[in-house]
N, C-alpha and C. Protein backbone atom coordinates (compact mmCIF):
# COMPACT_ATOMS: atom_id res chain seq x y z
N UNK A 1 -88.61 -92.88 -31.44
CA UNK A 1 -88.14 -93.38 -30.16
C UNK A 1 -87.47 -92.28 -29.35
N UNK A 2 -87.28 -91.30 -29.99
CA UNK A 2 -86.04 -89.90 -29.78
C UNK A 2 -87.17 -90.18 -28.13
N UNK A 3 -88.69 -89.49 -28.96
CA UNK A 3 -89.16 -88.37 -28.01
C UNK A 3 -89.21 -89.43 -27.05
N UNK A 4 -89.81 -90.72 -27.09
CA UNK A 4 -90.18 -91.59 -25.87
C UNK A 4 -88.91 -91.47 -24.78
N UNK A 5 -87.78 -91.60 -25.46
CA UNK A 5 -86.74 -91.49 -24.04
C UNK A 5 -86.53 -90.41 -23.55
N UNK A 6 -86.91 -88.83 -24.25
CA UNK A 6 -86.82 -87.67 -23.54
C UNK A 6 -88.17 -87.85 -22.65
N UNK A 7 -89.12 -88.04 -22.56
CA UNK A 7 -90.58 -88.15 -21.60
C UNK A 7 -90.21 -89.00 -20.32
N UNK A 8 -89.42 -90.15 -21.25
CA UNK A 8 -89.03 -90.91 -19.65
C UNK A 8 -88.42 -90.38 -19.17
N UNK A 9 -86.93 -89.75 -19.76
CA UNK A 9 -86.11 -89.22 -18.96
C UNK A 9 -86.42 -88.29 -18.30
N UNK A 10 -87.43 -87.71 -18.19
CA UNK A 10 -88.00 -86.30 -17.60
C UNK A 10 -88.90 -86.81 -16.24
N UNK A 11 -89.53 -87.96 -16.71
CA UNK A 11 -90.26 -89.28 -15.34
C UNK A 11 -89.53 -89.37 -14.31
N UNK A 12 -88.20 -90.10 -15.21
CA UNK A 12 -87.14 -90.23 -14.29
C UNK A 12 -86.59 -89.36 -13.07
N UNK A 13 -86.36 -88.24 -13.76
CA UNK A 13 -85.71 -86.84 -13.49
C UNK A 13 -86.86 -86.37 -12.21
N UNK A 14 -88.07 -86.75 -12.46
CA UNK A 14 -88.85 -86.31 -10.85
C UNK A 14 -88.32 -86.99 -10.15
N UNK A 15 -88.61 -88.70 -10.51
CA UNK A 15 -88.55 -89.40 -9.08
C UNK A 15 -86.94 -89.21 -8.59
N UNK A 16 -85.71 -88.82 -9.55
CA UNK A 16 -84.70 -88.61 -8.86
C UNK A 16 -84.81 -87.59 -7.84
N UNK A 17 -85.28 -86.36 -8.05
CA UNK A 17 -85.66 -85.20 -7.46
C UNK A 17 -86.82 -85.61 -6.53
N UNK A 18 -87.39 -86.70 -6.33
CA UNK A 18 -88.15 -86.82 -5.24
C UNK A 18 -87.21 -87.56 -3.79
N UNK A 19 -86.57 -88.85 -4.86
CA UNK A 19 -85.64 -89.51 -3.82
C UNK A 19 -84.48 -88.88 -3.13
N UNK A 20 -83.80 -87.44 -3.90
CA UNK A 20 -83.01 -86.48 -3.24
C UNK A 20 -83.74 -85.59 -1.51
N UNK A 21 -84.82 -85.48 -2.01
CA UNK A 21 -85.52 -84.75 -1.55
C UNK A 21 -85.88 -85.82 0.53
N UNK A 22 -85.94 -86.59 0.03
CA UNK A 22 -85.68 -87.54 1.11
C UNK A 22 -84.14 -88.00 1.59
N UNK A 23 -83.13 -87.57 0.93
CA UNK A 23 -81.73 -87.70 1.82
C UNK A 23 -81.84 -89.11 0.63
N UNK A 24 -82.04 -89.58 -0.57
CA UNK A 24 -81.85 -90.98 -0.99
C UNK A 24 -80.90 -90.54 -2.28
N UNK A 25 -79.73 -90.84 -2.44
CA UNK A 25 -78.91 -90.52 -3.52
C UNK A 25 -78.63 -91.91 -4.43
N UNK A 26 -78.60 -92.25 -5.03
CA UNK A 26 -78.05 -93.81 -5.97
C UNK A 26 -77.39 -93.30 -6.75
N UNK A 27 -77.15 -92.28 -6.92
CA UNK A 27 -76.83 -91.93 -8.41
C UNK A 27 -74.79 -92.00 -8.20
N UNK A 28 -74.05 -92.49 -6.80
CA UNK A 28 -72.56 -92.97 -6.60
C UNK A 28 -72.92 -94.39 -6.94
N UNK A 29 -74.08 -95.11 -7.26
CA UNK A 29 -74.21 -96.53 -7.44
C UNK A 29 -74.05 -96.95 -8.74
N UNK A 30 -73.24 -97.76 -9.05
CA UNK A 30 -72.67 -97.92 -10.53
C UNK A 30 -72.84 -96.41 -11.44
N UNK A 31 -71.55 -95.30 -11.11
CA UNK A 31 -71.83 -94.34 -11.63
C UNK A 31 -70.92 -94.43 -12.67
N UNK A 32 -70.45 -95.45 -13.26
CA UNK A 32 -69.68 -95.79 -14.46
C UNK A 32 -70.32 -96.40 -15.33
N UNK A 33 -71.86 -96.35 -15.62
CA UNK A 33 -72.84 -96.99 -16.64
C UNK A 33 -73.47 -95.32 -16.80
N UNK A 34 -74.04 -95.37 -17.96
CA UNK A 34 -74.47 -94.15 -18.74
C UNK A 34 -75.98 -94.57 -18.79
N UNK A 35 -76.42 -93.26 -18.64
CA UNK A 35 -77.96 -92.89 -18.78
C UNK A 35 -78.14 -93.60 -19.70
N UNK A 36 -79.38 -94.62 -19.92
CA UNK A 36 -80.04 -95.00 -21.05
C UNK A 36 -81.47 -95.74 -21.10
N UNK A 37 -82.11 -95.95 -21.94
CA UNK A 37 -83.15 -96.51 -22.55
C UNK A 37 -83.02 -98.06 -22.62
N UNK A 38 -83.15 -99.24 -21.90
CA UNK A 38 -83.00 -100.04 -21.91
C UNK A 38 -84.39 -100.44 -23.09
N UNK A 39 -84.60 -101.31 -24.15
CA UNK A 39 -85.37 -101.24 -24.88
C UNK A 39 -85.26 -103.41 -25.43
N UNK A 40 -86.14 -103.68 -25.10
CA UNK A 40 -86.62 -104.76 -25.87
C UNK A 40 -87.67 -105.19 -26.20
N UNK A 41 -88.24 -105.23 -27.48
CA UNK A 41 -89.41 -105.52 -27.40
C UNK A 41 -90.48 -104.23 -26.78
N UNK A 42 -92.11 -104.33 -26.14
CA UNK A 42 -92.33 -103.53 -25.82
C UNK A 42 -91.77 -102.78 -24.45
N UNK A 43 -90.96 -103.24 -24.07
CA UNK A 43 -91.10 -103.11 -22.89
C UNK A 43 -89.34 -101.72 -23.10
N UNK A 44 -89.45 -100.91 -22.06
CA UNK A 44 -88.52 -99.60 -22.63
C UNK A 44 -88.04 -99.43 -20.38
N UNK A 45 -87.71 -99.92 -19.55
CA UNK A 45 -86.97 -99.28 -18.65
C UNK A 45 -86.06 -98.43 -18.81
N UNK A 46 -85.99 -97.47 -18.32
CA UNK A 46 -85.01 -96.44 -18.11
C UNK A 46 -84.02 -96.31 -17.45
N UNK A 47 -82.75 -96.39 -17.28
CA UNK A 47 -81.51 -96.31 -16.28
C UNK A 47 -80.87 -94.79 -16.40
N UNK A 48 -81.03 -94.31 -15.05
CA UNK A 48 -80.12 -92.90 -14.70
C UNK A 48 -79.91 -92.69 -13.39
N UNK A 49 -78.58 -92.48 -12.96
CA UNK A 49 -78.33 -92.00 -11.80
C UNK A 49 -78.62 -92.77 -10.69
N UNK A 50 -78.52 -94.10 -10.91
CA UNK A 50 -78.70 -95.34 -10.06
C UNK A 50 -80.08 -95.73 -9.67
N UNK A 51 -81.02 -95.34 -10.63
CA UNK A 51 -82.43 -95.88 -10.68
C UNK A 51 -82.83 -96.38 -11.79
N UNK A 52 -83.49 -97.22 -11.56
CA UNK A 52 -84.38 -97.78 -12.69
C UNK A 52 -85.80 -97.75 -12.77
N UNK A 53 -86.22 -97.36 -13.85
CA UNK A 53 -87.72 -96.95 -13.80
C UNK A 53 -88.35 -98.10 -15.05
N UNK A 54 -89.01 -99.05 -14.70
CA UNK A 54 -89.53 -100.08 -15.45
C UNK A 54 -90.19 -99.89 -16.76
N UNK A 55 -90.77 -99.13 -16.66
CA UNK A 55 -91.88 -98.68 -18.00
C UNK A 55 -92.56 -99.93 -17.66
N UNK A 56 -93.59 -100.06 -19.43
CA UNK A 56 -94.78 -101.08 -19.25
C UNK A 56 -94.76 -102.23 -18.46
N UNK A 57 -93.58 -102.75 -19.08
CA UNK A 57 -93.09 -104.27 -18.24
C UNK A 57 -93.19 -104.31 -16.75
N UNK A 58 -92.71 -105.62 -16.20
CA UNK A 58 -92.63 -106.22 -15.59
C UNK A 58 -91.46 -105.79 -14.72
N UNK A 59 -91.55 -105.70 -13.25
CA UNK A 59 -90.13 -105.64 -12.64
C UNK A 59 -88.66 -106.18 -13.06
N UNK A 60 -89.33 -107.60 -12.94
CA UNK A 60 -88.22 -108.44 -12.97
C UNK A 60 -87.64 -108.33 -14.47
N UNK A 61 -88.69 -107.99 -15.37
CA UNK A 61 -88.23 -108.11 -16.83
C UNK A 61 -87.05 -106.73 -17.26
N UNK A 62 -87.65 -105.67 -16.13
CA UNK A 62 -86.58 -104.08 -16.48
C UNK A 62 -85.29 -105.00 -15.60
N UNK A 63 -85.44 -105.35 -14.40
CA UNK A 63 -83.92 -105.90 -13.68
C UNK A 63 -83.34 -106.76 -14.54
N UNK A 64 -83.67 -107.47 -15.18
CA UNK A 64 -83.26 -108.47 -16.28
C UNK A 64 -82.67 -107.71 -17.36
N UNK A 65 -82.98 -106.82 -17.93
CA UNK A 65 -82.32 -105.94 -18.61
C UNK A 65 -81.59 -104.99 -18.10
N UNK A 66 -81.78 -104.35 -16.70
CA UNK A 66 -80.71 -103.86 -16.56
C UNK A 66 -79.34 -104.65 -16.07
N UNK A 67 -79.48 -105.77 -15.67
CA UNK A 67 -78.63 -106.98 -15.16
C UNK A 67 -77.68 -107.06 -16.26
N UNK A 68 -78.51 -107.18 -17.24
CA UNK A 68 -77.56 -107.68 -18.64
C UNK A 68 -76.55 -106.58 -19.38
N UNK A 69 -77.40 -104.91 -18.95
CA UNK A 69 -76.53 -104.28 -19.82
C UNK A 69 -75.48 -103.67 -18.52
N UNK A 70 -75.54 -104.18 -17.51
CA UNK A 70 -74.43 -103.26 -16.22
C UNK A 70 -73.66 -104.32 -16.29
N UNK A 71 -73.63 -105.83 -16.43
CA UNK A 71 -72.83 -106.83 -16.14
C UNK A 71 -72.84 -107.10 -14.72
N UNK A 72 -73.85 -106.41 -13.65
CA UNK A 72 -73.44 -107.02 -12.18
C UNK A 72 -74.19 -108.14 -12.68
N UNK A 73 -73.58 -108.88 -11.55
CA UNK A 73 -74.35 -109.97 -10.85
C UNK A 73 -74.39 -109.97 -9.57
N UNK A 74 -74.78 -109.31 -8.52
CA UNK A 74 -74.96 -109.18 -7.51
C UNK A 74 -75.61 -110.38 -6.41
N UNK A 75 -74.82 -110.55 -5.40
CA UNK A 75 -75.12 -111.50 -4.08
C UNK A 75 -76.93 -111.21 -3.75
N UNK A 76 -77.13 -109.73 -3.37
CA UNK A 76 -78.53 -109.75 -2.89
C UNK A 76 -78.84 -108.59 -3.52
N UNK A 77 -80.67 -108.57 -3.28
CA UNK A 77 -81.32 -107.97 -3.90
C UNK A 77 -82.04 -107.11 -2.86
N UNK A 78 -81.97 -106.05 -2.47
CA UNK A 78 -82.54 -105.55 -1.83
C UNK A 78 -84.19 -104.49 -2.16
N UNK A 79 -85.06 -104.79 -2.99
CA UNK A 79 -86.39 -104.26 -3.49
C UNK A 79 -87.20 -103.87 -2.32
N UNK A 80 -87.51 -102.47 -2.59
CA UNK A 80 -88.41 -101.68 -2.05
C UNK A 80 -89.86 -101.33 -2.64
N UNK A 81 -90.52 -101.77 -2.67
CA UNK A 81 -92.56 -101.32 -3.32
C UNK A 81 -93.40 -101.54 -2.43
N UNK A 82 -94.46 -100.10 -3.10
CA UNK A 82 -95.35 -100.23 -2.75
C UNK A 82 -96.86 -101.36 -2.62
N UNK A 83 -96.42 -102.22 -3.69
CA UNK A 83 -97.07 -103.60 -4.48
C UNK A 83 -96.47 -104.87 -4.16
N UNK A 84 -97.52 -105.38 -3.21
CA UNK A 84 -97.22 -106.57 -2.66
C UNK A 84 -96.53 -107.84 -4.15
N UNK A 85 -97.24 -107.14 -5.51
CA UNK A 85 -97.09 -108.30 -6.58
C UNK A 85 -95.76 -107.90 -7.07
N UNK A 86 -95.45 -107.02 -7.12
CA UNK A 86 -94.07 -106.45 -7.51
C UNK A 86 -92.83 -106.58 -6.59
N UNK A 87 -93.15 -106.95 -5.39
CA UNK A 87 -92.42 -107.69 -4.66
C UNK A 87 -91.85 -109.54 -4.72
N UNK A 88 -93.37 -110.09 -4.74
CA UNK A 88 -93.00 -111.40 -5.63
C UNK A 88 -92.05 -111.91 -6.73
N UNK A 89 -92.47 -110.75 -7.90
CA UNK A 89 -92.24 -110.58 -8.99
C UNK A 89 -90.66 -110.89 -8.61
N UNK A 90 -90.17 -109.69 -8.17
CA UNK A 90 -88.78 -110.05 -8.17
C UNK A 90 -87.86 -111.00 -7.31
N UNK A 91 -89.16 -111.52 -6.31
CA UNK A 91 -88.55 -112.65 -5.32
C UNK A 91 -88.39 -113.44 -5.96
N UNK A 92 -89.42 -114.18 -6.98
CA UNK A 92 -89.46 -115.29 -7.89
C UNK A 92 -87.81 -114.70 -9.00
N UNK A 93 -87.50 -114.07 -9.33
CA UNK A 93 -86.89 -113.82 -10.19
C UNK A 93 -85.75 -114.13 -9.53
N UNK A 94 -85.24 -113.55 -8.16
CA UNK A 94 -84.18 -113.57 -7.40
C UNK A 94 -83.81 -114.78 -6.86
N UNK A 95 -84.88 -116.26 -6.89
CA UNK A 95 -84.91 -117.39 -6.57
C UNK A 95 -83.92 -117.51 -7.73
N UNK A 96 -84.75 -117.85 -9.23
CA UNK A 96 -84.56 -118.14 -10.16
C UNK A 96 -82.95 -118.20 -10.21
N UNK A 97 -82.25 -117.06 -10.36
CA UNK A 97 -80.83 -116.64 -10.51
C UNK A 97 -80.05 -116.77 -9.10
N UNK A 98 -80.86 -117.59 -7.86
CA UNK A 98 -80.11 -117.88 -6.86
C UNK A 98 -79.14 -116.87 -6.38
N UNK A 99 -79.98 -115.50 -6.30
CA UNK A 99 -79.76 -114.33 -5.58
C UNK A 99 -80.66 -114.54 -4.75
N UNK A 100 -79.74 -114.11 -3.05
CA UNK A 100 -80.53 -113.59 -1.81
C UNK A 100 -81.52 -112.39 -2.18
N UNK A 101 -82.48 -112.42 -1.60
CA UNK A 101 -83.61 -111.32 -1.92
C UNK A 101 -84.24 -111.11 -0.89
N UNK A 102 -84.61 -109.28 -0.11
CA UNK A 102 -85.01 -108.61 0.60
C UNK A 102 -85.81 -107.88 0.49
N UNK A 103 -86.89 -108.31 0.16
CA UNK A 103 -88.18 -107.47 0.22
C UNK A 103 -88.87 -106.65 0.82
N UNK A 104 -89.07 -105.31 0.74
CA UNK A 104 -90.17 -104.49 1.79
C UNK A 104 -90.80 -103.41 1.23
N UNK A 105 -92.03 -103.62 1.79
CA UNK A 105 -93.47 -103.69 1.32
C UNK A 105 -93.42 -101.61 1.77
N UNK A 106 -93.56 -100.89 1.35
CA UNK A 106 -93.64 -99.67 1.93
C UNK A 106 -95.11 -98.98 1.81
N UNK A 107 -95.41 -98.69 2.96
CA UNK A 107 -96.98 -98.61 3.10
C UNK A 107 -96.94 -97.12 3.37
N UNK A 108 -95.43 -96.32 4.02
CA UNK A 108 -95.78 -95.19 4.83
C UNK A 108 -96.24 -93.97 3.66
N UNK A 109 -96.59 -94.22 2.27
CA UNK A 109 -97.05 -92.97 1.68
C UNK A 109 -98.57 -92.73 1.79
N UNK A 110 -99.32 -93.92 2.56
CA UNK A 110 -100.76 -93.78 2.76
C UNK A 110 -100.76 -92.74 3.97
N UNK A 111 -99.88 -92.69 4.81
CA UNK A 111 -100.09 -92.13 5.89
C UNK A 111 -100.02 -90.41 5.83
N UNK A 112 -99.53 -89.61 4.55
CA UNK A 112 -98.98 -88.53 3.86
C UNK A 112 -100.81 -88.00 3.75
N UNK A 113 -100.98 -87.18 4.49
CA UNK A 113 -102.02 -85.99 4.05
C UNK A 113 -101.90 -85.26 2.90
N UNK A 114 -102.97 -85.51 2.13
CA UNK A 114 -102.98 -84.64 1.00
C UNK A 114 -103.96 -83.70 1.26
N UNK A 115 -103.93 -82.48 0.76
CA UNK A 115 -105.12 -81.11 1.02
C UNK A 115 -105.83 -81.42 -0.42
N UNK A 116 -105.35 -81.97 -1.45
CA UNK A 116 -106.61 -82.46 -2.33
C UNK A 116 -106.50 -84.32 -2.54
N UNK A 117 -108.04 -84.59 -2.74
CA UNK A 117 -108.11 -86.25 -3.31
C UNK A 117 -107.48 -86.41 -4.70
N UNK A 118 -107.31 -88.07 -4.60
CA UNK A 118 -106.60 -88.29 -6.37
C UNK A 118 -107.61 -87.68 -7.16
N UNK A 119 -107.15 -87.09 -8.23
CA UNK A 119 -107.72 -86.77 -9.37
C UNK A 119 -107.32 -87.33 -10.74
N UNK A 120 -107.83 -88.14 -11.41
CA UNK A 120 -107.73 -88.27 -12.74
C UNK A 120 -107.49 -87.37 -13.44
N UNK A 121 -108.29 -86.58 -13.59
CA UNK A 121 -107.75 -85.38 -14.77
C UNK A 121 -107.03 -84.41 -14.17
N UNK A 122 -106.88 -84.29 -13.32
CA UNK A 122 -105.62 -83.05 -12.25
C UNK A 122 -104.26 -84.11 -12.61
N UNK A 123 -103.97 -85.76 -12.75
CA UNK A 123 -103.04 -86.56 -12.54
C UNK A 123 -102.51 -86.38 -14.30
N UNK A 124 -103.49 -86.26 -15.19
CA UNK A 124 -103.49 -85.95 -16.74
C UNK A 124 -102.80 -84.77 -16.75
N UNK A 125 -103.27 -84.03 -16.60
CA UNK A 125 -102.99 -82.44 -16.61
C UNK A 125 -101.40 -82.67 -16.44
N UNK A 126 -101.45 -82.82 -15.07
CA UNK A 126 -99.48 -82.62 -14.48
C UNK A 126 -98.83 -83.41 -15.61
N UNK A 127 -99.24 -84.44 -16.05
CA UNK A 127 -98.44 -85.20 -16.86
C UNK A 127 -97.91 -84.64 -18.19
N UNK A 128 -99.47 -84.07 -18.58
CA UNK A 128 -99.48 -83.45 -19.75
C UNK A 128 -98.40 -82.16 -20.05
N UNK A 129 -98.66 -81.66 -18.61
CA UNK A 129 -97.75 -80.10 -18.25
C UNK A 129 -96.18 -80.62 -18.41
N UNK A 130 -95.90 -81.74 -17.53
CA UNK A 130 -94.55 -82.05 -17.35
C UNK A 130 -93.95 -82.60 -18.50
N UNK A 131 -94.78 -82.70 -19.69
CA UNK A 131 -94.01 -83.86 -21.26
C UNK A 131 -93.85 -82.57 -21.45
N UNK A 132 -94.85 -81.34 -21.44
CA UNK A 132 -94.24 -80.29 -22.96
C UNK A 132 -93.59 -79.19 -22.00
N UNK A 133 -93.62 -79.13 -20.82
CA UNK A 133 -92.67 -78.46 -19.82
C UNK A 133 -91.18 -78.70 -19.10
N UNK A 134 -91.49 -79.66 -19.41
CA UNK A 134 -90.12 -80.43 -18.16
C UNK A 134 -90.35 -80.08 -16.88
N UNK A 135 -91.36 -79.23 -16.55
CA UNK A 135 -91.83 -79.21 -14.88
C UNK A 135 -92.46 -79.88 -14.30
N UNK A 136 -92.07 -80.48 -13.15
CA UNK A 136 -93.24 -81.21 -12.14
C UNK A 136 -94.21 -79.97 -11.83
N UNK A 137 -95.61 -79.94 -12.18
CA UNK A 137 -96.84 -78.54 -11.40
C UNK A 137 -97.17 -79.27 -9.91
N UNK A 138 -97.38 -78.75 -8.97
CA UNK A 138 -97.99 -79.16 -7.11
C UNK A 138 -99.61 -79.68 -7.84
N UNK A 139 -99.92 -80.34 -6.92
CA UNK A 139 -101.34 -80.24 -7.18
C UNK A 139 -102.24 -79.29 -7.21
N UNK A 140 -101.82 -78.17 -5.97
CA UNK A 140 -102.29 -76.83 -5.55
C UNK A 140 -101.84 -75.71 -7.15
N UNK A 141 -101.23 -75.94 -8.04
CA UNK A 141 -100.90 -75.15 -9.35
C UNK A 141 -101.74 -75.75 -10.46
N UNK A 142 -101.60 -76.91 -10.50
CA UNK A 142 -102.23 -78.07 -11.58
C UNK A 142 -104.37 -77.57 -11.16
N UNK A 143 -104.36 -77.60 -9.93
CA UNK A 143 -106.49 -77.29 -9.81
C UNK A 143 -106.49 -75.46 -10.24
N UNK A 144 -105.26 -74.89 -9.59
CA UNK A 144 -105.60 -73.27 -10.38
C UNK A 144 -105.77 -73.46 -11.92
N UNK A 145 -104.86 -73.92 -12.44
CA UNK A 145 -104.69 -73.91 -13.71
C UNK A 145 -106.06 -74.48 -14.45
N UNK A 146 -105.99 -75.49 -13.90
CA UNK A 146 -107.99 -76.20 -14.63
C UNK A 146 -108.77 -75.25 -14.32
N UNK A 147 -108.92 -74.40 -13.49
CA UNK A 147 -110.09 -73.74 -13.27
C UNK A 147 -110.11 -72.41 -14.06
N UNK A 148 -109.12 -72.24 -15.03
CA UNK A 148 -108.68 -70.90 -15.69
C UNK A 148 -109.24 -71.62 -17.26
């Protein structure tokens, strides 16, 4: 289990470094709970620095666990995705526990020019690079590198 939470934590560790990168900080948001591995069953979310990163599961099932191990109970829910179902997900959930819930749908990363298309094995590669590296590779490093 060691290595599985160092891989996430390293997942994690981009998208923090992505959401910095946009002026988005969480990490003053409950900064009195400690980095961890939320773990039940299969399902493994990650908590650091005021994000939560779901793993296999279900939205609502990582908020459910992180709910339980922070002790909020919070008035509203404010959820941001790209996935209209992952929005539900936690509306239905936020009914459930008779939390207000604010949903929005974020579409503006379609609008982001990329100089290369998705790649499957370029998307492998970075992944692969970033478990035994700890580096995020550009896409523009990740197609040099395949072609060597």
């Amino acid at each position: 289990m060691i290595n599985k939470t160092i891989d996430e934590g390293s997942l994690i560790d981009l998208r923090i470094d992505e959401l910095y990168k946009f002026g988005f900080d969480f990490s003053k948001n409950w900064c009195n709970l400690k980095e961890t591995a939320l773990i039940k069953g299969n399902e493994t979310p990650y908590y650091k620095k005021g994000i939560i990163c779901s793993g296999p599961g279900t939205k609502s099932s990582a908020l459910r666990l992180f709910l339980e191990y922070s002790k909020i109970y919070p008035k509203k829910i404010i959820f941001v995705d790209d996935t209209k179902k992952n929005l539900e997900d936690i509306k239905t959930f936020s009914e459930e526990l008779g939390i207000e819930f604010l949903g929005i749908e974020y579409l503006g990363y379609k609008k982001i020019l990329h100089k290369y298309p998705f790649s499957e094995k370029r998307a492998i590669f970075q992944i692969d690079y970033l478990i035994k590296n700890e580096i995020w590779i550009s896409d523009e490093k990740a197609e040099l590198k395949l072609k060597d």
